[in-house]
Structure formats: structure tokens, C-alpha cells
N, C-alpha and C. Protein backbone atom coordinates (compact mmCIF):
# COMPACT_ATOMS: atom_id res chain seq x y z
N UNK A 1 123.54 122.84 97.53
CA UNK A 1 122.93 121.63 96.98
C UNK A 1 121.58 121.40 97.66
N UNK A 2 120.52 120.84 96.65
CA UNK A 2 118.95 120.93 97.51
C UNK A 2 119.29 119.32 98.48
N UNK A 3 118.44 119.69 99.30
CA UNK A 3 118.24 118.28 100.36
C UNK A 3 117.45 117.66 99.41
N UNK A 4 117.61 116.05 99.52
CA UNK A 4 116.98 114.82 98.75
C UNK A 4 116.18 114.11 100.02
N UNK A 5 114.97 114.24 99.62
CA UNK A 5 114.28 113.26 100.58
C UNK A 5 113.64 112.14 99.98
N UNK A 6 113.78 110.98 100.52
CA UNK A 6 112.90 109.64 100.56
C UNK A 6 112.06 109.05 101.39
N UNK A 7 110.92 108.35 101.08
CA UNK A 7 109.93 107.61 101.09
C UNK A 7 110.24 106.65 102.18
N UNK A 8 110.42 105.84 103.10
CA UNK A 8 110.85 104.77 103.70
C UNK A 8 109.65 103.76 104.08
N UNK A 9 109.94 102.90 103.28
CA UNK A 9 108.31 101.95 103.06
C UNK A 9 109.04 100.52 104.09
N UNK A 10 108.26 99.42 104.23
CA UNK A 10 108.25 98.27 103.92
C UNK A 10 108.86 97.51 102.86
N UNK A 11 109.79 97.01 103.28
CA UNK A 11 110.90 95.89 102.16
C UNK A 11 109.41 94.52 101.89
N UNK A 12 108.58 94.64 101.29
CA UNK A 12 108.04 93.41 100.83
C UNK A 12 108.60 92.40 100.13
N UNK A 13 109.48 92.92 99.51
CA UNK A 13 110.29 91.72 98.65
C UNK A 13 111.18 91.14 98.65
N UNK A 14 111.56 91.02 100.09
CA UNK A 14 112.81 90.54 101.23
C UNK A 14 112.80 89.17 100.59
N UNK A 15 114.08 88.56 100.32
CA UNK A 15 114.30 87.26 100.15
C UNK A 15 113.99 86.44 101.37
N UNK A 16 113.96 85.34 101.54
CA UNK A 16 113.37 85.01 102.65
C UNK A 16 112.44 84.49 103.51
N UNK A 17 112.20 83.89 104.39
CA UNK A 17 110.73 84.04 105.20
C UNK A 17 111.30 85.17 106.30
N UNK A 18 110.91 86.35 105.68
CA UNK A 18 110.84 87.35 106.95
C UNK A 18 109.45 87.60 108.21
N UNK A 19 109.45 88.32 109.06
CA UNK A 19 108.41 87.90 109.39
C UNK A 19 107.54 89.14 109.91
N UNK A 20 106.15 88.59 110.47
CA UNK A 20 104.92 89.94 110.18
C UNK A 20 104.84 90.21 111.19
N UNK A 21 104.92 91.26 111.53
CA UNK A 21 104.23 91.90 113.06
C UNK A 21 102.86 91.97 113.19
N UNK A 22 102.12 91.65 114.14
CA UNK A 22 100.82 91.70 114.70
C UNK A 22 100.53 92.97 115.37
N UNK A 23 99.05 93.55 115.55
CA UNK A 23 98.45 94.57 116.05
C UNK A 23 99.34 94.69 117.67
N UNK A 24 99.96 95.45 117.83
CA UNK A 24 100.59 96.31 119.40
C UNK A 24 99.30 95.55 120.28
N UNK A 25 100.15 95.19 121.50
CA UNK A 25 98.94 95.19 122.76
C UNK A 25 99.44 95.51 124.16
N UNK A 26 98.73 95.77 124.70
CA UNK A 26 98.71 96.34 126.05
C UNK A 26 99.50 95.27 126.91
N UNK A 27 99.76 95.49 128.44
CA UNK A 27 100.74 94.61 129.15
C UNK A 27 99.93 93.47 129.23
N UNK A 28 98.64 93.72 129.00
CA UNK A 28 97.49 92.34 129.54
C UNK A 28 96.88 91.97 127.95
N UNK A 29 97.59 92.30 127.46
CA UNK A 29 97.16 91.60 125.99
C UNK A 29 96.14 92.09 125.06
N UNK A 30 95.57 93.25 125.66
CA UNK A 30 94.93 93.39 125.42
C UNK A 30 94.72 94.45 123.93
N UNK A 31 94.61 94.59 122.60
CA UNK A 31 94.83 95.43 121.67
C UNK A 31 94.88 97.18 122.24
N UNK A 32 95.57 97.38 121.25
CA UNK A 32 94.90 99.05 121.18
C UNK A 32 93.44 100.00 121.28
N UNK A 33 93.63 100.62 121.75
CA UNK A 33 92.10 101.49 121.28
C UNK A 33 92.07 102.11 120.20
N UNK A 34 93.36 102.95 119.98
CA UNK A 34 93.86 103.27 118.65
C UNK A 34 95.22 102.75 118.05
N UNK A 35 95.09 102.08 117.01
CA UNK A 35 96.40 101.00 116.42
C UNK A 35 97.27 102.03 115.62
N UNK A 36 96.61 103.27 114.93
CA UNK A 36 96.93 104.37 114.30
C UNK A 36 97.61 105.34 114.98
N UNK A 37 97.91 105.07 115.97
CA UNK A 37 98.17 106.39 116.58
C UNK A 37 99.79 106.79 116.60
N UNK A 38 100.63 105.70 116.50
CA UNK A 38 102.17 105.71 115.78
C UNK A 38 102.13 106.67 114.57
N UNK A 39 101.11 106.46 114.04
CA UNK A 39 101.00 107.29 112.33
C UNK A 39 101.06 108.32 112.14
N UNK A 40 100.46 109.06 113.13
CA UNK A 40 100.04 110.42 112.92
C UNK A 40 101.04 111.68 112.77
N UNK A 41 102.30 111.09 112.68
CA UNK A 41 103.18 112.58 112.78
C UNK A 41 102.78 113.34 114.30
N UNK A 42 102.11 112.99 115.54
CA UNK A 42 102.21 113.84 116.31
C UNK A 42 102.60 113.21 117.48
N UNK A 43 103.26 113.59 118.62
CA UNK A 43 103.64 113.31 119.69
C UNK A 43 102.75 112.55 120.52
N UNK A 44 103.22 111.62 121.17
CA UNK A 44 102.15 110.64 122.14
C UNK A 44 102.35 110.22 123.22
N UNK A 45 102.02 109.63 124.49
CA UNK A 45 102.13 109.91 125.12
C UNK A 45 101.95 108.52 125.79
N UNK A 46 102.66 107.72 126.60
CA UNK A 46 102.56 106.00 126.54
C UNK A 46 102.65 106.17 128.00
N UNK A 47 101.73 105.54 129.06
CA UNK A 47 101.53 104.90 130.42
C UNK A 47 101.80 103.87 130.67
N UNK A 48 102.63 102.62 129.76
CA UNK A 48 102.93 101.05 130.15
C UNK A 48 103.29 100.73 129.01
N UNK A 49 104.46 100.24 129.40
CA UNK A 49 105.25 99.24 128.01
C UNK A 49 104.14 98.43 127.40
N UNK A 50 104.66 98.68 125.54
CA UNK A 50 103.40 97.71 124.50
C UNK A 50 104.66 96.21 124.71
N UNK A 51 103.93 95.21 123.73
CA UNK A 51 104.12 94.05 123.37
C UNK A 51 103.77 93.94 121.87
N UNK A 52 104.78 93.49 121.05
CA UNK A 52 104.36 93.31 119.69
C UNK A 52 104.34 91.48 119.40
N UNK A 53 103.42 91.22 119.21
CA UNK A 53 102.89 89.48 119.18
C UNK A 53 103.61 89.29 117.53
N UNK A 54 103.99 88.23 117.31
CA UNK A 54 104.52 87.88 116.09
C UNK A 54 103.66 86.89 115.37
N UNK A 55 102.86 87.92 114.32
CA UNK A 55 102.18 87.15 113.51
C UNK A 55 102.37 85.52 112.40
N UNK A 56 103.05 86.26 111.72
CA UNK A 56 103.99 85.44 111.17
C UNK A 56 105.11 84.79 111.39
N UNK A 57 106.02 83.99 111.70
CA UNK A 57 107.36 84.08 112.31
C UNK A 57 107.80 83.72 111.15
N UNK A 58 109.66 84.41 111.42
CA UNK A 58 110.40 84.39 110.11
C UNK A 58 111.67 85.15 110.78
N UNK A 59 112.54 85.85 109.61
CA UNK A 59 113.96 86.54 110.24
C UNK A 59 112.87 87.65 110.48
N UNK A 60 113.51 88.00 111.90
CA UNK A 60 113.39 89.27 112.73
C UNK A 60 114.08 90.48 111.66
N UNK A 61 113.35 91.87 111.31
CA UNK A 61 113.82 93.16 110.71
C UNK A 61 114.40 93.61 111.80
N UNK A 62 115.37 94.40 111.01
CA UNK A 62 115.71 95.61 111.79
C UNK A 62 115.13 96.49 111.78
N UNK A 63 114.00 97.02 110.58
CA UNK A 63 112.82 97.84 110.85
C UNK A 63 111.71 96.99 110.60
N UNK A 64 110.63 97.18 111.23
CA UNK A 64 109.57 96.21 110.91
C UNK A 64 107.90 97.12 110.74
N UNK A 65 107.06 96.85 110.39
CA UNK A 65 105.64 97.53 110.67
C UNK A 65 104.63 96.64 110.95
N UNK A 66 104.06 96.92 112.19
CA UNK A 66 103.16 96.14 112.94
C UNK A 66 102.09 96.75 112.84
N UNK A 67 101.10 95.48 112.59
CA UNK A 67 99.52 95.10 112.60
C UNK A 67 99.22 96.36 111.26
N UNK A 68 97.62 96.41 111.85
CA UNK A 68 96.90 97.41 110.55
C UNK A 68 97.34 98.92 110.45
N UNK A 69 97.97 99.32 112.04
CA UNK A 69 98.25 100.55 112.03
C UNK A 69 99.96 100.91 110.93
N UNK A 70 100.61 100.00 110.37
CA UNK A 70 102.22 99.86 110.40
C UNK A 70 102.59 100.67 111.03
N UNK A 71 102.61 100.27 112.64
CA UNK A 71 103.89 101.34 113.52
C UNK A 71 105.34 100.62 113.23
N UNK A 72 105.65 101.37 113.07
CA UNK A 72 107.28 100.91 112.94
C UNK A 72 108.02 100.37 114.42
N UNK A 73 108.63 99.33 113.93
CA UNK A 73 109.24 98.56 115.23
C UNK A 73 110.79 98.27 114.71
N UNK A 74 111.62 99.21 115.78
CA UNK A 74 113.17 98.67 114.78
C UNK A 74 113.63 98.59 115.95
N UNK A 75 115.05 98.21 115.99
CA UNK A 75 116.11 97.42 117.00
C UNK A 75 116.89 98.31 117.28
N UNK A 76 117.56 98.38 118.11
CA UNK A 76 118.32 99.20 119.15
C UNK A 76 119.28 99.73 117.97
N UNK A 77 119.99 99.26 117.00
CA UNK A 77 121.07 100.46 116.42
C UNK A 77 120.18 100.77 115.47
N UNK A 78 119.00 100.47 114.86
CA UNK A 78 118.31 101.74 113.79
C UNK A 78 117.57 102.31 115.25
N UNK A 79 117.27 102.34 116.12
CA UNK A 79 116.52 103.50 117.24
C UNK A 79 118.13 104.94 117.48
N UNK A 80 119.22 104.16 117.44
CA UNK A 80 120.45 104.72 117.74
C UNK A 80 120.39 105.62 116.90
N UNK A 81 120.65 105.45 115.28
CA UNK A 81 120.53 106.00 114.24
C UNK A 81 119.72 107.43 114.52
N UNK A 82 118.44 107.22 114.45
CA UNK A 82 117.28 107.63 114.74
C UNK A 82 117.51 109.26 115.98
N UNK A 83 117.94 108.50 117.26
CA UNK A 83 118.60 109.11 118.32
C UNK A 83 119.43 110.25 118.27
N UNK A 84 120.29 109.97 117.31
CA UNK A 84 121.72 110.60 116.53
C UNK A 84 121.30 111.69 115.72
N UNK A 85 120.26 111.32 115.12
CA UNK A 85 120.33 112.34 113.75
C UNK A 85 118.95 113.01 113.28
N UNK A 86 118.03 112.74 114.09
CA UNK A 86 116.37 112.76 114.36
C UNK A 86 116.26 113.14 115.58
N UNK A 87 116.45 113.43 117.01
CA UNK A 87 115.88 113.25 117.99
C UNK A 87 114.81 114.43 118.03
N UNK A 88 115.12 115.48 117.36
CA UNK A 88 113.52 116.35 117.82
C UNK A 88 112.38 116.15 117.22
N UNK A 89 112.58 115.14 116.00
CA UNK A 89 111.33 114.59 115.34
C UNK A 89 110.83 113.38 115.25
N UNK A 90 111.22 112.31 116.55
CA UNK A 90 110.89 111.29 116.86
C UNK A 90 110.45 111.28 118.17
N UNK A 91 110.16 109.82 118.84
CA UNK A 91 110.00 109.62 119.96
C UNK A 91 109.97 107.94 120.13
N UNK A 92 110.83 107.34 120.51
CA UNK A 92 111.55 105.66 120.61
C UNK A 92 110.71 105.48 122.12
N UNK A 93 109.99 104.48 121.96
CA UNK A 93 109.56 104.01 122.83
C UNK A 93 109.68 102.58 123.26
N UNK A 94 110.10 101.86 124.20
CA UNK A 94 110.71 100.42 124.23
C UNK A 94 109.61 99.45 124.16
N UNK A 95 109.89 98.28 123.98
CA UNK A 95 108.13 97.57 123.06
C UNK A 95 108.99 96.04 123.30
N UNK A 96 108.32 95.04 123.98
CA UNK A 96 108.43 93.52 123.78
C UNK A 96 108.29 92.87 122.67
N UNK A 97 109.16 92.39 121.98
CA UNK A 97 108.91 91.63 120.78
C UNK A 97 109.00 90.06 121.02
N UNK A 98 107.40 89.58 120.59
CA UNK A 98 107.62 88.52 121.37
C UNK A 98 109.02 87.69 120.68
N UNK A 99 109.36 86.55 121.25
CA UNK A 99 110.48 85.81 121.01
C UNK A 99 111.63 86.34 120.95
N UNK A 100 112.23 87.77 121.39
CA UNK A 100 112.92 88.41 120.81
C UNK A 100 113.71 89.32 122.34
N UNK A 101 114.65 88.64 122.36
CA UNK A 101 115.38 89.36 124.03
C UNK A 101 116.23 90.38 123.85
N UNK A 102 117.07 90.76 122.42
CA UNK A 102 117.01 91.80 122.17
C UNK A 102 116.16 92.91 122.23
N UNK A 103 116.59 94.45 122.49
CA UNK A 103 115.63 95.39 122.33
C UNK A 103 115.33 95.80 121.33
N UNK A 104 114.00 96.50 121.50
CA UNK A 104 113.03 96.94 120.02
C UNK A 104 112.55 98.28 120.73
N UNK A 105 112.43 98.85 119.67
CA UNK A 105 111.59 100.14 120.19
C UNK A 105 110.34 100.56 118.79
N UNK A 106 109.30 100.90 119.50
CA UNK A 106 108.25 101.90 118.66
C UNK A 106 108.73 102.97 118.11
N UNK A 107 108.96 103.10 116.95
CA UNK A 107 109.16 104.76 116.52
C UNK A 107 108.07 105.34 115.92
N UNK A 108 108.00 106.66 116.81
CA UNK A 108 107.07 107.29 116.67
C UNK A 108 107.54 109.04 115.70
N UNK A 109 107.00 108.61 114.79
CA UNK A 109 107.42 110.43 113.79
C UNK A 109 106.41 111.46 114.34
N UNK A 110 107.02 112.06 115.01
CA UNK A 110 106.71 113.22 115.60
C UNK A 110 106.11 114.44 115.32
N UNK A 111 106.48 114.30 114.16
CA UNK A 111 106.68 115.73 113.33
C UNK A 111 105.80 115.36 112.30
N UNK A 112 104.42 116.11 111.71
CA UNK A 112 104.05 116.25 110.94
C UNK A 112 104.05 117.47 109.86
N UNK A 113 104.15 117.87 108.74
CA UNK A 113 104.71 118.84 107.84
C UNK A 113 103.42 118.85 106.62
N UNK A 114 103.19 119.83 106.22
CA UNK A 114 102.21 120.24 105.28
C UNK A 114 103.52 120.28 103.90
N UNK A 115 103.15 119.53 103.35
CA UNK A 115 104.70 119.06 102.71
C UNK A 115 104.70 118.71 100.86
N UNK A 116 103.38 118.56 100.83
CA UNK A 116 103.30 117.80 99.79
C UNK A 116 103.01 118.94 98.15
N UNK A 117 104.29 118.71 97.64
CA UNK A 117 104.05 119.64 96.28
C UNK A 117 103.06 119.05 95.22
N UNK A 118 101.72 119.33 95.73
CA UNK A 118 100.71 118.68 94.44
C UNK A 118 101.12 118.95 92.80
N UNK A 119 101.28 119.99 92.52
CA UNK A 119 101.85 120.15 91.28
C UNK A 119 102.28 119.58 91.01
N UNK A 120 103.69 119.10 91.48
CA UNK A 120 104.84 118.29 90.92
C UNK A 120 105.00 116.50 90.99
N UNK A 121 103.38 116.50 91.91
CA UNK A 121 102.65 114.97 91.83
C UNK A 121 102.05 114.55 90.60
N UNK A 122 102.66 113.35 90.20
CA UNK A 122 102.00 113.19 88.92
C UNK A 122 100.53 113.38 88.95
N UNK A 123 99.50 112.25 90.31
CA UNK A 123 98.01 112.52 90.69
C UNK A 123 97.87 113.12 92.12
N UNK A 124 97.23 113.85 92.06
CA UNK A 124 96.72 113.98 93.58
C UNK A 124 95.08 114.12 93.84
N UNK A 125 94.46 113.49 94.71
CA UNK A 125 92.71 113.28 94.39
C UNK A 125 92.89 114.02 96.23
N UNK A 126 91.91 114.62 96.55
CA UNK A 126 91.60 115.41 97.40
C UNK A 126 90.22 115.20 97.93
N UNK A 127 89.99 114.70 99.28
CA UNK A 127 88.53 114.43 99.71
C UNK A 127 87.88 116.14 99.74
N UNK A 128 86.61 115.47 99.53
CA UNK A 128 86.15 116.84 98.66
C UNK A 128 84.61 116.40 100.11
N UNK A 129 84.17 118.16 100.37
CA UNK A 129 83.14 118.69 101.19
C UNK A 129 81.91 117.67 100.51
N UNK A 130 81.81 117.08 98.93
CA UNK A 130 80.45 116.31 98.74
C UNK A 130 80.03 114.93 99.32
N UNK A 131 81.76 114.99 100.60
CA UNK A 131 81.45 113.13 100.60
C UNK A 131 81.35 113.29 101.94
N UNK A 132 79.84 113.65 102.74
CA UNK A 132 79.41 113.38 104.02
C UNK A 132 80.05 112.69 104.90
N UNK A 133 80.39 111.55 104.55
CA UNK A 133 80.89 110.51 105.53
C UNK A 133 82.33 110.91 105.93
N UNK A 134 83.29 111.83 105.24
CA UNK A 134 84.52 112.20 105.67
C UNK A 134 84.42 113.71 106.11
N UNK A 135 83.72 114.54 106.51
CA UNK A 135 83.78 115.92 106.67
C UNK A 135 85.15 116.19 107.60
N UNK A 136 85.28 115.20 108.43
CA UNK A 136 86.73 115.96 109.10
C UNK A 136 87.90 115.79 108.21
N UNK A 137 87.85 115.38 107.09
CA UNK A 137 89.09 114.85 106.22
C UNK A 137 88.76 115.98 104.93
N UNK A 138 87.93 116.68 104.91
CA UNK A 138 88.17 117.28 103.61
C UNK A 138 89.39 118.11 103.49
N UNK A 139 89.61 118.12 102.29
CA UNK A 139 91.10 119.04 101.87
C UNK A 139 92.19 118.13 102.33
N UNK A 140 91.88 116.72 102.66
CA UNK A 140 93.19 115.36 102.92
C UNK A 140 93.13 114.98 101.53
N UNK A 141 94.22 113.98 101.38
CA UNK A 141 94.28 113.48 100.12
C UNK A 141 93.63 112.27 100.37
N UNK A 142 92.75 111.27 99.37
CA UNK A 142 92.35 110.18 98.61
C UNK A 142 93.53 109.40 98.28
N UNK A 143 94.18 110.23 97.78
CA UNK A 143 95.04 109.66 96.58
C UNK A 143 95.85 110.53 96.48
N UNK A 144 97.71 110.05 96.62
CA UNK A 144 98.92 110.78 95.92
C UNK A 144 99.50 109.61 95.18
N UNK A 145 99.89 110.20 93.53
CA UNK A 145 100.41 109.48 93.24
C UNK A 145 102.07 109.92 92.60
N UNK A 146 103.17 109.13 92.53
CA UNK A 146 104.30 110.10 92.21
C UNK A 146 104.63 111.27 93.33
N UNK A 147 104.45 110.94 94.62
CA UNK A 147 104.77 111.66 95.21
C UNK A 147 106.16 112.85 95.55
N UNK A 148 105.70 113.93 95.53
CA UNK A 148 106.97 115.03 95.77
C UNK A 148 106.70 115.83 96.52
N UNK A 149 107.68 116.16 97.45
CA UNK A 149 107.92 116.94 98.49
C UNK A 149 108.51 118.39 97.96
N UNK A 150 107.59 119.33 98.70
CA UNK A 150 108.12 120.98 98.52
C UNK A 150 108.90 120.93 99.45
N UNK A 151 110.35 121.23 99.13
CA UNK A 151 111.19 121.47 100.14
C UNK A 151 111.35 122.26 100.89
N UNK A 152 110.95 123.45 99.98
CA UNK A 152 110.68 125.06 101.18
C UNK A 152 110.16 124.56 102.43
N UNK A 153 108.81 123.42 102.28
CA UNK A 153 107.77 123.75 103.60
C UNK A 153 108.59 122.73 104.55
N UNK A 154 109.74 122.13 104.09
CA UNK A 154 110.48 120.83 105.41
C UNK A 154 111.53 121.64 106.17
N UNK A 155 111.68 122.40 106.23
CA UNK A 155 112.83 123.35 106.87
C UNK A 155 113.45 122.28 107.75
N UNK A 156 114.28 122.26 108.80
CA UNK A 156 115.21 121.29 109.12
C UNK A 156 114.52 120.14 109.97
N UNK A 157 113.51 119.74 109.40
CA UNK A 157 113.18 118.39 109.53
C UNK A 157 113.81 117.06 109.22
N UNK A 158 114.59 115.92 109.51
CA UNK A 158 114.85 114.81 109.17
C UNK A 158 114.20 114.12 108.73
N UNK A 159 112.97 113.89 109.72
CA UNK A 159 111.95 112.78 109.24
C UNK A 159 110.71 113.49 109.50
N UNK A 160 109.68 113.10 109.04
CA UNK A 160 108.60 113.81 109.29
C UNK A 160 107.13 112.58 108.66
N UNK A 161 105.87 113.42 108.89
CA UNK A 161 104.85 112.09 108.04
C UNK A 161 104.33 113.78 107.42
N UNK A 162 103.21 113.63 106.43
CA UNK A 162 102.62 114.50 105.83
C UNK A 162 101.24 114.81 106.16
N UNK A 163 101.14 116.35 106.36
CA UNK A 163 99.44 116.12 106.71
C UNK A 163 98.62 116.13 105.69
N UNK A 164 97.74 115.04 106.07
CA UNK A 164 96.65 114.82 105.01
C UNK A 164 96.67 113.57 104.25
N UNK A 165 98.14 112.62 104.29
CA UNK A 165 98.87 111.77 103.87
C UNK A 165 99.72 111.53 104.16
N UNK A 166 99.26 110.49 105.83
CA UNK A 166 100.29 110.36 106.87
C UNK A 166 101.04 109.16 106.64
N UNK A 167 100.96 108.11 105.81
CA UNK A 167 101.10 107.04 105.72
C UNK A 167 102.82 106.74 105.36
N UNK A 168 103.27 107.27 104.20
CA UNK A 168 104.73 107.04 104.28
C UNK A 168 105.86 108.19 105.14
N UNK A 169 106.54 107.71 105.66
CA UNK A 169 107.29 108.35 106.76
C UNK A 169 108.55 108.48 105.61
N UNK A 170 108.71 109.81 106.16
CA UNK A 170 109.70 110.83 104.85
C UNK A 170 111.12 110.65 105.54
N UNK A 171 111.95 110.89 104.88
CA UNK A 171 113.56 110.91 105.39
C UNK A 171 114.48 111.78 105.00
N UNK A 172 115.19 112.67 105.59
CA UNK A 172 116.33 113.06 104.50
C UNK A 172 117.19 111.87 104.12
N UNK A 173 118.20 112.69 103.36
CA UNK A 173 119.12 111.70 102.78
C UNK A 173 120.72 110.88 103.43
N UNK A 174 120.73 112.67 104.25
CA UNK A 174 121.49 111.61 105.43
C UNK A 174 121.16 110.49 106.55
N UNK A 175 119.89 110.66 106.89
CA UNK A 175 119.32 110.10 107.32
C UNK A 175 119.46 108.50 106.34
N UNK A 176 118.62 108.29 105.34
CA UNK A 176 118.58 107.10 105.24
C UNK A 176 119.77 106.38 104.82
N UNK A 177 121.22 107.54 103.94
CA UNK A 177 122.46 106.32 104.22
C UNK A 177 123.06 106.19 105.45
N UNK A 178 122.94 107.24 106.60
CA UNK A 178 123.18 106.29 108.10
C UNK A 178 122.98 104.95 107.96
N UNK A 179 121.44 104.90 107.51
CA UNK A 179 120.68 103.75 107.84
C UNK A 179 120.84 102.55 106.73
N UNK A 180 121.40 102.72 105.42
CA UNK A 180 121.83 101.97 104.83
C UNK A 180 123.37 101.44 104.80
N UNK A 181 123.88 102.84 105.35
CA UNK A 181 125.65 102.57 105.57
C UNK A 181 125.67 101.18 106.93
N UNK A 182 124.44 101.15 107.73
CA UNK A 182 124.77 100.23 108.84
C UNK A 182 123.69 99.13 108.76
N UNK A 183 123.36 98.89 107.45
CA UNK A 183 123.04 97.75 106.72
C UNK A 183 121.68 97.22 107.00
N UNK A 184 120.99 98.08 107.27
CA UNK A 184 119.65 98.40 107.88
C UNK A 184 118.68 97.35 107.06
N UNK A 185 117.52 95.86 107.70
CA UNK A 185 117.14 95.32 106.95
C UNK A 185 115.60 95.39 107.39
N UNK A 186 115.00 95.57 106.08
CA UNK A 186 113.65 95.47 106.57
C UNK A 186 112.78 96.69 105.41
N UNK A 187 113.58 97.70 104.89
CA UNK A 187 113.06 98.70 104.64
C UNK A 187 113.50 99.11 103.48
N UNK A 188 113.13 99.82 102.70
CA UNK A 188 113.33 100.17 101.43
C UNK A 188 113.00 101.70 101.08
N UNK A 189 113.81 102.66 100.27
CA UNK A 189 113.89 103.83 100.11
C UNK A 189 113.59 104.48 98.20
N UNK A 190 112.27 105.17 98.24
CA UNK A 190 112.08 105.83 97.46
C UNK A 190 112.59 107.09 97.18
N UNK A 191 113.12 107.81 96.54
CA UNK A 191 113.24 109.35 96.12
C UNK A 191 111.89 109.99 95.92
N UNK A 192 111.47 111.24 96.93
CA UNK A 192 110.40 111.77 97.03
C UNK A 192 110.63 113.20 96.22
């Protein structure tokens, strides 16, 4: 049977006043240098516990995405999850949430994968060598739309981000009913 992978976005349409995470900051409050750097599918490397400031207040997620970068911020049994069934393609890092004495951790997708079956994308727009201002991005995507994953290129990856189109963090399928079997709130799952 082929592996099924999904999309794992942001639940925007949470009943509710749920609530917003603010830009990560340093022990002295101070922001990031890079807010993106959760995103990247690559391994990182942390010198001092972050703090996630609560923009909005509302019900606390069990997965959440903070500030402009959306690093993902989830709670000790989706980090468990994660732990269990991901550990060579993550990296859980422990993170202050303000108001919040429970633990949280940063998840960081580790693993980036050249992944993306353009063909079988309904659109795909491709930064192209004529647009000066992006030369380190050419041959990234602009634009995927209808996104699908070549499965050949995920070999036993769980989770992964895509290069060129790092933005939604991919899942297998066991992976995300772990995470729905233990009632996981905050997040929502596409078929990729």
C-alpha cells in the first residue's frame, strides 16, 4: 500500500477565541535575528531557552504557530508524539509560553526533502534567473498550487518541509492519526 502524506497547517477556523502566538524572543526579550529559522527543514542549533509572548490571548493549542516566522509551538504529548514516531526528523526544543506553566516545546523539522511532484501539481510558478532581486532563490517555487508529493523522493521520512517550498510541514499518515487519535487541537490536515 503507497504511504499517504499530509499537509499540517494552522486550524484557523477553531471555534472559539483561540489564541495567537507572538514573534519567539530571547531570555532578555529581546526578538530573533532570524524568526525563520524553525522553517527551514534544517537542523539548528539553540544557546538559551526562547520565550513565546502571547499575542492574542484565548484557549492555549496543542499545536500553535508563532509570530511571522510560524514556528510551531506544541505541548508536551504532541512533542511526545513527535518523539515516538519522528525523532530523526525533528528537534523539540523547550520554549516559555507566557501564562502557561505547562510545558511547550519548539518543533523544529529537520529534514528537508526535494519532494515536490510538479507535474501532478495542479500550478507550480518557479522563480526564474530574470528576477534580479531573488538570484539565490531561482529554481524555488513562487507558487504551488494543489500540492503533491513524489513519494519515491520521501524514503522513510515522517515529517519533513520541502526545498524550495518550506512553508507547510509534511506528515505521514501515521503520523498525523497518532496525532488525531490523541485529540490533537490546533491543527488541521490536508492530503498531499
Amino acid at each position: 500500500m503507497e504511504r499517504r502524506f499530509f499537509s499540517m497547517k494552522m486550524d484557523v477556523y477553531l471555534k472559539g477565541g483561540r489564541w495567537r502566538l507572538d514573534d519567539l524572543v530571547d531570555a532578555r526579550g529581546q526578538p530573533l535575528e532570524d524568526p525563520w529559522m524553525f522553517g527551514q527543514g534544517k537542523p539548528v542549533e539553540l544557546r538559551e531557552r526562547l520565550r513565546v509572548p502571547v499575542e492574542q490571548p484565548g484557549e492555549p493549542l496543542d499545536i500553535g504557530f508563532a509570530g511571522a516566522g510560524l514556528t510551531p509551538v506544541v505541548r508536551e504529548r504532541v512533542a511526545s508524539i513527535f518523539r515516538e514516531l519522528a525523532s530523526d526528523d525533528v528537534q523539540l526544543f523547550p520554549v516559555d509560553v507566557e501564562g502557561q506553566s505547562q510545558p511547550y516545546f519548539i518543533l523544529n523539522v529537520a529534514r528537508e526533502i526535494r519532494g515536490i511532484d510538479d507535474a501532478a501539481c495542479r500550478e507550480v510558478q518557479r522563480i526564474t534567473a530574470d528576477e534580479p532581486l531573488h538570484a539565490e532563490l531561482v529554481g524555488q517555487y513562487r507558487s504551488v498550487i494543489g500540492l503533491r508529493i513524489d513519494r519515491a523522493k520521501v524514503g522513510e521520512a515522517r515529517v519533513f518541509r520541502l526545498w524550495g517550498w518550506p512553508t507547510p510541514i509534511i506528515v505521514d499518515e501515521e503520523l498525523k492519526e497518532a496525532l488525531e487519535a490523541n485529540g490533537v487541537f490546533g491543527a488541521k490536515f490536508e492530503e498531499v
